[in-house]
Structure formats: structure tokens, C-alpha cells
C-alpha atoms as a PDB file:
ATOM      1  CA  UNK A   1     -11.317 -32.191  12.445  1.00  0.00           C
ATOM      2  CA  UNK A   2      -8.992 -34.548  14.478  1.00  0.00           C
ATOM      3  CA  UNK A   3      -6.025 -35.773  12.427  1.00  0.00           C
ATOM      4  CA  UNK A   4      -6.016 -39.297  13.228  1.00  0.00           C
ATOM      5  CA  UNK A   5      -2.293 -39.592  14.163  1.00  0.00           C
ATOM      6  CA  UNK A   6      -0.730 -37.616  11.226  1.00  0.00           C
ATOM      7  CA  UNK A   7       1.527 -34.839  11.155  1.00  0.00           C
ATOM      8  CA  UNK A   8       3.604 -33.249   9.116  1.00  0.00           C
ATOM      9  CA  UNK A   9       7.167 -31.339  10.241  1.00  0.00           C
ATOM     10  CA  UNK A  10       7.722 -28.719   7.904  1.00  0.00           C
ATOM     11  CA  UNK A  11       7.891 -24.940   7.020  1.00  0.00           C
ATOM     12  CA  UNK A  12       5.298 -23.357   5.077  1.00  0.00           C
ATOM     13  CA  UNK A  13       8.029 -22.131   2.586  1.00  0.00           C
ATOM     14  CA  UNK A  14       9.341 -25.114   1.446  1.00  0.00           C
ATOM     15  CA  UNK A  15       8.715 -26.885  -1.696  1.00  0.00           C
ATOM     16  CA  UNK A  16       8.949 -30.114  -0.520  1.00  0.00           C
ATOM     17  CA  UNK A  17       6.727 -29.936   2.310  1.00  0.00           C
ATOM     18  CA  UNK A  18       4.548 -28.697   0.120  1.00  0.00           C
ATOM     19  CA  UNK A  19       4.277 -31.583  -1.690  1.00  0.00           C
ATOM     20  CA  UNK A  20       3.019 -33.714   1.787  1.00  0.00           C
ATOM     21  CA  UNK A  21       0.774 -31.395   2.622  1.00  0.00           C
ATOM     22  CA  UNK A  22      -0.727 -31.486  -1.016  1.00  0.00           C
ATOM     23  CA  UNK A  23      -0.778 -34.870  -1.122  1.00  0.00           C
ATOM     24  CA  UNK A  24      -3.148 -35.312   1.946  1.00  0.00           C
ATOM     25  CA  UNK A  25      -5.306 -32.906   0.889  1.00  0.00           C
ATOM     26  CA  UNK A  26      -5.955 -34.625  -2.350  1.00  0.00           C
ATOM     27  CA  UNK A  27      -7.051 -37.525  -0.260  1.00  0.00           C
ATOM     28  CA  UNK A  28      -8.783 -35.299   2.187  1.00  0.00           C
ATOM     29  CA  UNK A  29      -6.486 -36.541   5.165  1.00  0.00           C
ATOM     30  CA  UNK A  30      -6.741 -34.096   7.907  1.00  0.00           C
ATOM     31  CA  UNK A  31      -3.236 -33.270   9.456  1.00  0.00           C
ATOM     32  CA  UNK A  32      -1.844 -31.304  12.089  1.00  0.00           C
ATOM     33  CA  UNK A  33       1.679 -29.195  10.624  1.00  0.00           C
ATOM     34  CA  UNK A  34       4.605 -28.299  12.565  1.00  0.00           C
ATOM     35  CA  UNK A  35       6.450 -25.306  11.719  1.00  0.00           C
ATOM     36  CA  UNK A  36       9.825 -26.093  11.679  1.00  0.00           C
ATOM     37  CA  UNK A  37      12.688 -23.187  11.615  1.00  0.00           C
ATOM     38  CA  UNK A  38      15.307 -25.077  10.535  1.00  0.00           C
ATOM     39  CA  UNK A  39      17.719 -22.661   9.758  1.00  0.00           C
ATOM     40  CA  UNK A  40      17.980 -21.479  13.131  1.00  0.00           C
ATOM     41  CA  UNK A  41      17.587 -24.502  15.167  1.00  0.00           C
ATOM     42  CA  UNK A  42      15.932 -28.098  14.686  1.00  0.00           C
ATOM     43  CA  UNK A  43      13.313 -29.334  17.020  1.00  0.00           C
ATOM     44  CA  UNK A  44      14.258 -32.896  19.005  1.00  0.00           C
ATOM     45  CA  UNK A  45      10.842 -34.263  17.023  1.00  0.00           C
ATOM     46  CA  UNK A  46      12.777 -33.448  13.452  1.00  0.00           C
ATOM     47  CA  UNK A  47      16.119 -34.587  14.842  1.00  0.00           C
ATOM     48  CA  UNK A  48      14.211 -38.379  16.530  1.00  0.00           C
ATOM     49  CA  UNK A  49      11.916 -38.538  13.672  1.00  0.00           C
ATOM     50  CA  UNK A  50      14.305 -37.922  10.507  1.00  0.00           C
ATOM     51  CA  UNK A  51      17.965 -38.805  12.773  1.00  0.00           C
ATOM     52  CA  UNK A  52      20.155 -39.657   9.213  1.00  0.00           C
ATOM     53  CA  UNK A  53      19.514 -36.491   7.150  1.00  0.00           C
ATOM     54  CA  UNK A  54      18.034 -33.958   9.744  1.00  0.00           C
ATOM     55  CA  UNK A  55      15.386 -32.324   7.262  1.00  0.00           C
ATOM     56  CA  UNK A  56      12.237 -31.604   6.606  1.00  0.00           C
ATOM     57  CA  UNK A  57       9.768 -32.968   5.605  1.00  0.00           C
ATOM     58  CA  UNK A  58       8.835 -35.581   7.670  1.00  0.00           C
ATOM     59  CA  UNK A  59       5.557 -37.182   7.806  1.00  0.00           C
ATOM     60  CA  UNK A  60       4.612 -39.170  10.883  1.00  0.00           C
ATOM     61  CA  UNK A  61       1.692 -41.112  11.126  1.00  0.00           C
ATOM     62  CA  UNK A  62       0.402 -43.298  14.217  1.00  0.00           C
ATOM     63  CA  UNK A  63       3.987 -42.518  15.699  1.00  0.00           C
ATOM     64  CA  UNK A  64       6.076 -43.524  12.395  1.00  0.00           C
ATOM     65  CA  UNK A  65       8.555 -41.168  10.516  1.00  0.00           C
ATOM     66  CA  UNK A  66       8.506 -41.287   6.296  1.00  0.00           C
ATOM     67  CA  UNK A  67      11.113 -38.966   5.296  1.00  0.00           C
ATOM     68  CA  UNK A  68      11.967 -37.293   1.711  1.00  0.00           C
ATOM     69  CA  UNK A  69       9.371 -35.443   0.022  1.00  0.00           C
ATOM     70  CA  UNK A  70       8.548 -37.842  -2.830  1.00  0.00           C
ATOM     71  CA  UNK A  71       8.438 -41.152  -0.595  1.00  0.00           C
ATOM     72  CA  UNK A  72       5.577 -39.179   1.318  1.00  0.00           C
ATOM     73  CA  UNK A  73       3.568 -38.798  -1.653  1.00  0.00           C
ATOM     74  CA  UNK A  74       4.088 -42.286  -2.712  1.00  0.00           C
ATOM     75  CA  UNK A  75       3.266 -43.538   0.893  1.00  0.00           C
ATOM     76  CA  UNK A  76      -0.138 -41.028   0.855  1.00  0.00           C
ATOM     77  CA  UNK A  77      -1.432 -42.678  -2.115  1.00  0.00           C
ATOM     78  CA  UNK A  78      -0.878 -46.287  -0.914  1.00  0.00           C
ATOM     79  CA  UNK A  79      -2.438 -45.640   2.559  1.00  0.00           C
ATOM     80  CA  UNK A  80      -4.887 -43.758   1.882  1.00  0.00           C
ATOM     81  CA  UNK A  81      -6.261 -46.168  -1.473  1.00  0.00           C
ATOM     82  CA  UNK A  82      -9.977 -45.044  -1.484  1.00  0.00           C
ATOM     83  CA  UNK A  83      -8.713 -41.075  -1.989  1.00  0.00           C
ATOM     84  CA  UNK A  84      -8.304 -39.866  -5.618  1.00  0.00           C
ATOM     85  CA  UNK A  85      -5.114 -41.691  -7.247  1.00  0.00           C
ATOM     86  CA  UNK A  86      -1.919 -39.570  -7.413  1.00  0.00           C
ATOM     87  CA  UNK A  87       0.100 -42.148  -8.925  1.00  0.00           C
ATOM     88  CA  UNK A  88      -0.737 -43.185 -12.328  1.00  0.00           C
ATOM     89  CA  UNK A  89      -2.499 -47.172 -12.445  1.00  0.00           C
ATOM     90  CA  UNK A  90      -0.354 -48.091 -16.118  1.00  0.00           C
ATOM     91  CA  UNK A  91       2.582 -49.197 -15.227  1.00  0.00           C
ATOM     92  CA  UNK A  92       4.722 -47.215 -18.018  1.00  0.00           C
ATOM     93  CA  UNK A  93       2.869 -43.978 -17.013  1.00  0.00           C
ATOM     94  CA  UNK A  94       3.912 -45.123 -13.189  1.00  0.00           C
ATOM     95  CA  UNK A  95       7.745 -45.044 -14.445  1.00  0.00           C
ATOM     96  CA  UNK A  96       7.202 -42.347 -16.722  1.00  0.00           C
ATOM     97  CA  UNK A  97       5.796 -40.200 -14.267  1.00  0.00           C
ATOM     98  CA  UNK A  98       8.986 -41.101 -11.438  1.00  0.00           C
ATOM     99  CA  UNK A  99      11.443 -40.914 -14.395  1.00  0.00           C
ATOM    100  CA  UNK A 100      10.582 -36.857 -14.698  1.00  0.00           C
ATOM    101  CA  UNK A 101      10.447 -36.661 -11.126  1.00  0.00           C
ATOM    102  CA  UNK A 102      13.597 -37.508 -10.629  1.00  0.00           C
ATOM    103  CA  UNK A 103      14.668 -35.335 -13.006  1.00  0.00           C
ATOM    104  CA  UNK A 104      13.016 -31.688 -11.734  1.00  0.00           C
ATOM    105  CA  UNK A 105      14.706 -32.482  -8.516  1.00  0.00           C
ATOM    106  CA  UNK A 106      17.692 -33.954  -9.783  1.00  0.00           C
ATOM    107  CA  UNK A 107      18.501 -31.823 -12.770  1.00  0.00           C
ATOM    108  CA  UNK A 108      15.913 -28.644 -13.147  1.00  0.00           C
ATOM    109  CA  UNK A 109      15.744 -27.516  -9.263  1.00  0.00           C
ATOM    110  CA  UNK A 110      19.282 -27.007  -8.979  1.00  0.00           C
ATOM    111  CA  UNK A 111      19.280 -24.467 -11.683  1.00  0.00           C
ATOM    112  CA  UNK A 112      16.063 -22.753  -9.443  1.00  0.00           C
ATOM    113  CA  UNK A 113      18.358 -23.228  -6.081  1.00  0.00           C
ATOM    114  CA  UNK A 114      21.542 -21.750  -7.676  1.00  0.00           C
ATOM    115  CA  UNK A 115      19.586 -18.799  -9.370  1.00  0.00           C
ATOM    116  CA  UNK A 116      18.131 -18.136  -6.014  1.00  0.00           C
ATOM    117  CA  UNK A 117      21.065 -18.439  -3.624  1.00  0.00           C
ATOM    118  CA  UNK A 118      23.584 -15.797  -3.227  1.00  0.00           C
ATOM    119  CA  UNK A 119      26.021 -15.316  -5.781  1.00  0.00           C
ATOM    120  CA  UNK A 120      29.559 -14.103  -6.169  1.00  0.00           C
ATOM    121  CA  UNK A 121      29.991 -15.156  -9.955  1.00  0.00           C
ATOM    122  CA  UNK A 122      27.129 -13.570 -12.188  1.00  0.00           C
ATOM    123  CA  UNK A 123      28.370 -15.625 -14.943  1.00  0.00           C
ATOM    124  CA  UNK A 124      27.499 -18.674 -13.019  1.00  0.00           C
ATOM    125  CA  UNK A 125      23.798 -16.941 -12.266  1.00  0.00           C
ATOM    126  CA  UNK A 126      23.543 -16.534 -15.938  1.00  0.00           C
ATOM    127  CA  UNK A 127      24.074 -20.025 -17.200  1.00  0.00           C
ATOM    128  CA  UNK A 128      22.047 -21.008 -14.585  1.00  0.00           C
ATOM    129  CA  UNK A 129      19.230 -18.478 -15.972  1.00  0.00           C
ATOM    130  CA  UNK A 130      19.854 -20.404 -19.384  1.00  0.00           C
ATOM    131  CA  UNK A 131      19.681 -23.314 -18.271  1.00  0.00           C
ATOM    132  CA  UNK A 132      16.425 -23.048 -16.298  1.00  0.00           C
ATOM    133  CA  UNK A 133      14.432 -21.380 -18.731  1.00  0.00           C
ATOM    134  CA  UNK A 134      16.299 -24.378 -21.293  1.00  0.00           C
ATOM    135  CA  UNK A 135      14.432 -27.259 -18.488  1.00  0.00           C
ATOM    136  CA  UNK A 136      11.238 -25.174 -18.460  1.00  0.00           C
ATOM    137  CA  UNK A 137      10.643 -25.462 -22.459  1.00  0.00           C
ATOM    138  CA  UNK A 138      11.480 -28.884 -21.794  1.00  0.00           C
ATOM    139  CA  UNK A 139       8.974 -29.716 -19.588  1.00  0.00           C
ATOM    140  CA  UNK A 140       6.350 -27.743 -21.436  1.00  0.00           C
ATOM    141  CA  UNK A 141       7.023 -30.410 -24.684  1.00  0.00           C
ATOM    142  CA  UNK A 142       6.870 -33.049 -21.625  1.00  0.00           C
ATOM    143  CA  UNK A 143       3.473 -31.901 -20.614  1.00  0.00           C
ATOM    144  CA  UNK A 144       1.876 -32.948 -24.073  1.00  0.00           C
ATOM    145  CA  UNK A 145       2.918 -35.978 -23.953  1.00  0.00           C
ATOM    146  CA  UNK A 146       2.084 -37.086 -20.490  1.00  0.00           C
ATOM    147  CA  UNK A 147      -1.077 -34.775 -19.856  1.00  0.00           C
ATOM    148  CA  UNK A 148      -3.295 -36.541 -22.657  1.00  0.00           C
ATOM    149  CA  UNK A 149      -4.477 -33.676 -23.726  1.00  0.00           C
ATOM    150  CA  UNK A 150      -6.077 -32.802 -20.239  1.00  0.00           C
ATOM    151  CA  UNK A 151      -5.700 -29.824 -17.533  1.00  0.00           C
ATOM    152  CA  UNK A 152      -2.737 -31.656 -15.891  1.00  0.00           C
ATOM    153  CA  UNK A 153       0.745 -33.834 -16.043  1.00  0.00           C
ATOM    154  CA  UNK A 154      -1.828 -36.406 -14.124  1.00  0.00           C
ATOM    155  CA  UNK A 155      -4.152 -35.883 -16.928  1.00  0.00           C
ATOM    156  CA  UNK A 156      -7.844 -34.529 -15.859  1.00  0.00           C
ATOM    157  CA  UNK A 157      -6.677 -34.638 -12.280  1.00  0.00           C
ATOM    158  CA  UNK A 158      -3.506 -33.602  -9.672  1.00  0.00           C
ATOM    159  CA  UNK A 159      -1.380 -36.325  -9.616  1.00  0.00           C
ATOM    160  CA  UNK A 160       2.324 -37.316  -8.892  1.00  0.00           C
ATOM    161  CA  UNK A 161       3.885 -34.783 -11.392  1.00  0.00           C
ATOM    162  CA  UNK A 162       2.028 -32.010 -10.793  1.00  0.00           C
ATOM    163  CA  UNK A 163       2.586 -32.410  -7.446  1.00  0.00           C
ATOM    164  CA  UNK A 164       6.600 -32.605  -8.042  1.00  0.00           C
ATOM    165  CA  UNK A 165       6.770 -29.683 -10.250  1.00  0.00           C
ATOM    166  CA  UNK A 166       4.119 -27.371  -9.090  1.00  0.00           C
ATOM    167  CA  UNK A 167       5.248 -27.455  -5.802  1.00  0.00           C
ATOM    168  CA  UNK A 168       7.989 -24.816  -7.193  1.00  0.00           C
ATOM    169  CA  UNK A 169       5.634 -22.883  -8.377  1.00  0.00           C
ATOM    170  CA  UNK A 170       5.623 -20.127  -5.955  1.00  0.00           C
ATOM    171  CA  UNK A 171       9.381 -20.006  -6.048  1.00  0.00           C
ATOM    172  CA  UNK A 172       8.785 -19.840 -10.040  1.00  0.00           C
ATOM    173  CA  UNK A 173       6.799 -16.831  -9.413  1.00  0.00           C
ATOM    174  CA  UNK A 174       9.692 -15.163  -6.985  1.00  0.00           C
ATOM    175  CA  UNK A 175      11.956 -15.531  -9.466  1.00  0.00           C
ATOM    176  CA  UNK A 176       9.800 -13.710 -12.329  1.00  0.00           C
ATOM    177  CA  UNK A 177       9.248 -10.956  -9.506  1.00  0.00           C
ATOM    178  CA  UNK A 178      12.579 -10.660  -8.588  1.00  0.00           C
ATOM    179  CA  UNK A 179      14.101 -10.255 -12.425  1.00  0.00           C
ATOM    180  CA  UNK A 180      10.845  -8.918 -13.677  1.00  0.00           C
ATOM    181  CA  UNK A 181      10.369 -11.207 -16.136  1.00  0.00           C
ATOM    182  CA  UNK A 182       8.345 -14.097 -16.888  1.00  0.00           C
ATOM    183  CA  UNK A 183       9.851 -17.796 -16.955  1.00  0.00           C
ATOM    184  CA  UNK A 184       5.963 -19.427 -17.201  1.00  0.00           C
ATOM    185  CA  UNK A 185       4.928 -17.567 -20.130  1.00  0.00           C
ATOM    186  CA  UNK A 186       1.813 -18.122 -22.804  1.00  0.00           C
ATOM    187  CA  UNK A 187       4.112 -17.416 -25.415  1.00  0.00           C
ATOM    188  CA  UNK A 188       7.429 -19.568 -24.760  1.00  0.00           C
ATOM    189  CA  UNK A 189       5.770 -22.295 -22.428  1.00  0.00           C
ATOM    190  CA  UNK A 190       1.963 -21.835 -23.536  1.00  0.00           C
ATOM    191  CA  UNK A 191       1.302 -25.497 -22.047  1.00  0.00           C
ATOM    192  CA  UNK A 192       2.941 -25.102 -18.780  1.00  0.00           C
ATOM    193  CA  UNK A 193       1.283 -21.384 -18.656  1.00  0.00           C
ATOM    194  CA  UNK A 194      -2.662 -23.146 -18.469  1.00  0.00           C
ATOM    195  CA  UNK A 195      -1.487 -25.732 -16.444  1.00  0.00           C
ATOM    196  CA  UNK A 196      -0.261 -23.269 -13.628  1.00  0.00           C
ATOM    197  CA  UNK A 197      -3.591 -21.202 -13.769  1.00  0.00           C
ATOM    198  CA  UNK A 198      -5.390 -24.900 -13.403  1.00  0.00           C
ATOM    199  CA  UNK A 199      -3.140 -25.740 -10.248  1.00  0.00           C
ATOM    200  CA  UNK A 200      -3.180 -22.968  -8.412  1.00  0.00           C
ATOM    201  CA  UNK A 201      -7.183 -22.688  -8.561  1.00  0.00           C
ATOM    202  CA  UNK A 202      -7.304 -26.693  -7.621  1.00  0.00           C
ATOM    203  CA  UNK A 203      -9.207 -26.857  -3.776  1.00  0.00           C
ATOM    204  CA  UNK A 204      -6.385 -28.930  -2.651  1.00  0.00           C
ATOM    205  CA  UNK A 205      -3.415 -25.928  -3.269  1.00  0.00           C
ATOM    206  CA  UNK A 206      -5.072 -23.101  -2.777  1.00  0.00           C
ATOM    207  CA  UNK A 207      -5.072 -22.624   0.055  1.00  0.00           C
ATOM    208  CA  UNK A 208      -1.496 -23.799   0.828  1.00  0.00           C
ATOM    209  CA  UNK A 209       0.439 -22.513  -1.691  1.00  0.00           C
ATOM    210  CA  UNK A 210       2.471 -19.591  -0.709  1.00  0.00           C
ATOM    211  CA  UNK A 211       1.793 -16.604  -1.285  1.00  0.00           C
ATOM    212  CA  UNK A 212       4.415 -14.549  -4.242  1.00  0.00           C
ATOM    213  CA  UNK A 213       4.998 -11.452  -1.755  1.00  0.00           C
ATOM    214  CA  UNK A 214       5.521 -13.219   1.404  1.00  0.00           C
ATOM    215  CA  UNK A 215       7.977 -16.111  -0.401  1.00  0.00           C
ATOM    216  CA  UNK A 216       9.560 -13.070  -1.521  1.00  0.00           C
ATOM    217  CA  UNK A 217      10.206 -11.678   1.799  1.00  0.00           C
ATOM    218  CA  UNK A 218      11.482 -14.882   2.770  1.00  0.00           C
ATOM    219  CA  UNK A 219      13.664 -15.533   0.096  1.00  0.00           C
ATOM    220  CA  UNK A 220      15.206 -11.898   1.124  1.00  0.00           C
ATOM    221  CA  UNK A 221      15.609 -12.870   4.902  1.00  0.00           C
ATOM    222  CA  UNK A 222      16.941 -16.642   3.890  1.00  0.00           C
ATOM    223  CA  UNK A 223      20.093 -14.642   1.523  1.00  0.00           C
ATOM    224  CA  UNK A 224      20.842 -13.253   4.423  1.00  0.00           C
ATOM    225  CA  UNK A 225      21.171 -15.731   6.287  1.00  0.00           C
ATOM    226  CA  UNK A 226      22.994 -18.329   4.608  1.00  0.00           C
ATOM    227  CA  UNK A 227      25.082 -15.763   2.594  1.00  0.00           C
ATOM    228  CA  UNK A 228      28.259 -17.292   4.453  1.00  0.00           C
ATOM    229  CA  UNK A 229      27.346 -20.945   4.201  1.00  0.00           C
ATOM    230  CA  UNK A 230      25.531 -20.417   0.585  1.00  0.00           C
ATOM    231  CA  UNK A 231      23.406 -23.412   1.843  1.00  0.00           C
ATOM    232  CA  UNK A 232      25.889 -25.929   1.046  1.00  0.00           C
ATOM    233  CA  UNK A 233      24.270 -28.579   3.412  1.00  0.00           C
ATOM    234  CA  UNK A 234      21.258 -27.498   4.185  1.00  0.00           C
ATOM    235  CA  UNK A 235      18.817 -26.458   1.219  1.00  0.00           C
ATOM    236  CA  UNK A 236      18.028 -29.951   0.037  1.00  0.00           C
ATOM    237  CA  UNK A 237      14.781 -28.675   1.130  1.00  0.00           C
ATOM    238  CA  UNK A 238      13.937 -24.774   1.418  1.00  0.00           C
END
């Protein structure tokens, strides 16, 4: 199916291209994807296309860049109109919805990023441990409220939310390999733990959402990598 001018720059590992690629499969855009390996090298196309912060993703459609993971999504849903909404219509549950948006990537990913990046200070590790699994409960009271009693933070549908925060989900489930325990868990986040099951099965993630093993296997590779730069500048986007 020909993509009509859209493409996505991104690496199948990251988060936050997940969240494009999601996006326009909820509105059943077809796209072509660029595997970017950033860590190593940036293409020119990534370094033209997104020249002021130099990461992924980038969406580019009929020759123009949108850059940052949660502008794409927003952009999706306006464009494409006559797909399935992904931002709420109310107005409050608009700002609602960006208000805990903001704050998974602003205040509960960097607990995920510093649990996951190399450490010389396990004390550090563990309050970050605390404070992740203190964000999750959160979020799991936050689901009530905004899910209406449905499968999903959008209610009976994906939407901008979901999107946001189950585009960790993978790295969730790296984490709970990696420590052998489990963060997402019917007994201390019973809410979140049927809303995962929900997403994951959804036709427009399955079949992008990486897989546990392989993330883990790249999560390996990736320590190794940055373990002298500790991703610093770099893992706004993994």
C-alpha cells in the first residue's frame, strides 16, 4: 500500500517513535519507516529534517518535518480527521489528557531512564526503583478517573494517553525481566494490569510493539554503549 508521502525516521526500539507509528495506525495511514541508528551515526535526512535537536522521531509528510513525539500524535489526529479520534473532543478531558502527558515524560520516564541506564550509585537506582513503582500506583488511581470505567485512559478506545504511556510498555516489561519482578501487577496496579493486556492485543500495537526478549537484548547492547557518556544528551528518545 503506497504511503502517500509519509514517513517516519525512527528505531523500532524507541518509545517515542512508537508513539508515531501508533498513531497512524489508529487512523489506518500507511507509512514507510526509516530505521535510524542513532547512536552510531545520524542519517543527513534526520540531521535536514529535525536540524535543532537531532532526534528521532521525525515524521515527514508531503516533504515536511514534525518533530517530538507528542506533536506527531497531535498533528495525526488533526490531519487525518475522518480516522478514529485520539484526542479527547471535551475540552477539560483535552487538557486533562496533555496535563498527564506531560507528566509520564516529564516526571515518571525519568525514573524508567535512570533505572535503566548504567549506574555507579545503587542508592540512586534504588530511589529511583521507589519512585517508579510510587508514579505507577499513581497512574493506576489516574486511570479510574479518566478511563470512565472503560478498557482504556481514552475510554472504550486508544487514544492520546494510552498512546503516551503504553508506548513504555515494552521497556516496563524489560525492567520486570531484568529484576524479576513485576512493576504492572493485578495486585498493586490491578487497573493498569487489564489495561496493558487490552493494549497490547489492540490491531493497531500489535504488531509494532517490541518484543520483551529482543528490547532486552537491546537494552544490554545500548549499556554498553553509552556506559561512558551515560546518555547525558542523547536518550531524550531511546
Amino acid at each position: 500500500m503506497a504511503s502517500d508521502g509519509v514517513k517516519v525516521l525512527g528505531a523500532w526500539a524507541s518509545p517515542f517513535a512508537l508513539r508515531a507509528r501508533i498513531a497512524l495506525n489508529i487512523k489506518s495511514v500507511a507509512y514507510d519507516f526509516q530505521e535510524e541508528n542513532f547512536l552510531v551515526t545520524k542519517s543527513d535526512l534526520l540531521l535536514k529534517s529535525n536540524p535543532v535537536c537531532k532526534k528521532i522521531p521525525v515524521l515527514i509528510h508531503r516533504d515536511k518535518p514534525i518533530c517530538e513525539s507528542l506533536i506527531i500524535v497531535q498533528y495525526v489526529d488533526e490531519v487525518w480527521a475522518s480516522g478514529p479520534a485520539i484526542l479527547p473532543s471535551d475540552p477539560y478531558d483535552r487538557a486533562i489528557a496533555r496535563f498527564w502527558a506531560t507528566y509520564i515524560d516529564n516526571k515518571w520516564y525519568p525514573c524508567l531512564r535512570a533505572i535503566l541506564l548504567p549506574h555507579r550509585e545503587e542508592a540512586k537506582k534504588t530511589a529511583a526503583l521507589e519512585e517508579f513503582n510510587h508514579e505507577l500506583a499513581l497512574l493506576d488511581d489516574t486511570f479510574i478517573k479518566c478511563s470512565k470505567g472503560q478498557k482504556f485512559f481514552g475510554g472504550d478506545k486508544i487514544g492520546y494517553l494510552d498512546i503516551t504511556f503504553g508506548s513504555f510498555l515494552g521497556w516496563i516489561r524489560v525492567l520486570e525481566k531484568m529484576g524479576n519482578i513485576s512493576f504492572i501487577d493485578e495486585s498493586k496496579t490491578p487497573n493498569l494490569f487489564k489495561w496493558a493486556q487490552h493494549f497490547s492485543a489492540d490491531d493497531a500495537i500489535k504488531d509494532v510493539l517490541p518484543e520483551t526478549d529482543k528490547l532486552l537484548e537491546n537494552n544490554v547492547h545500548n549499556r554498553r554503549v553509552l556506559e561512558c557518556s551515560l546518555l547525558a544528551n542523547t536518550i531524550d528518545h531511546m
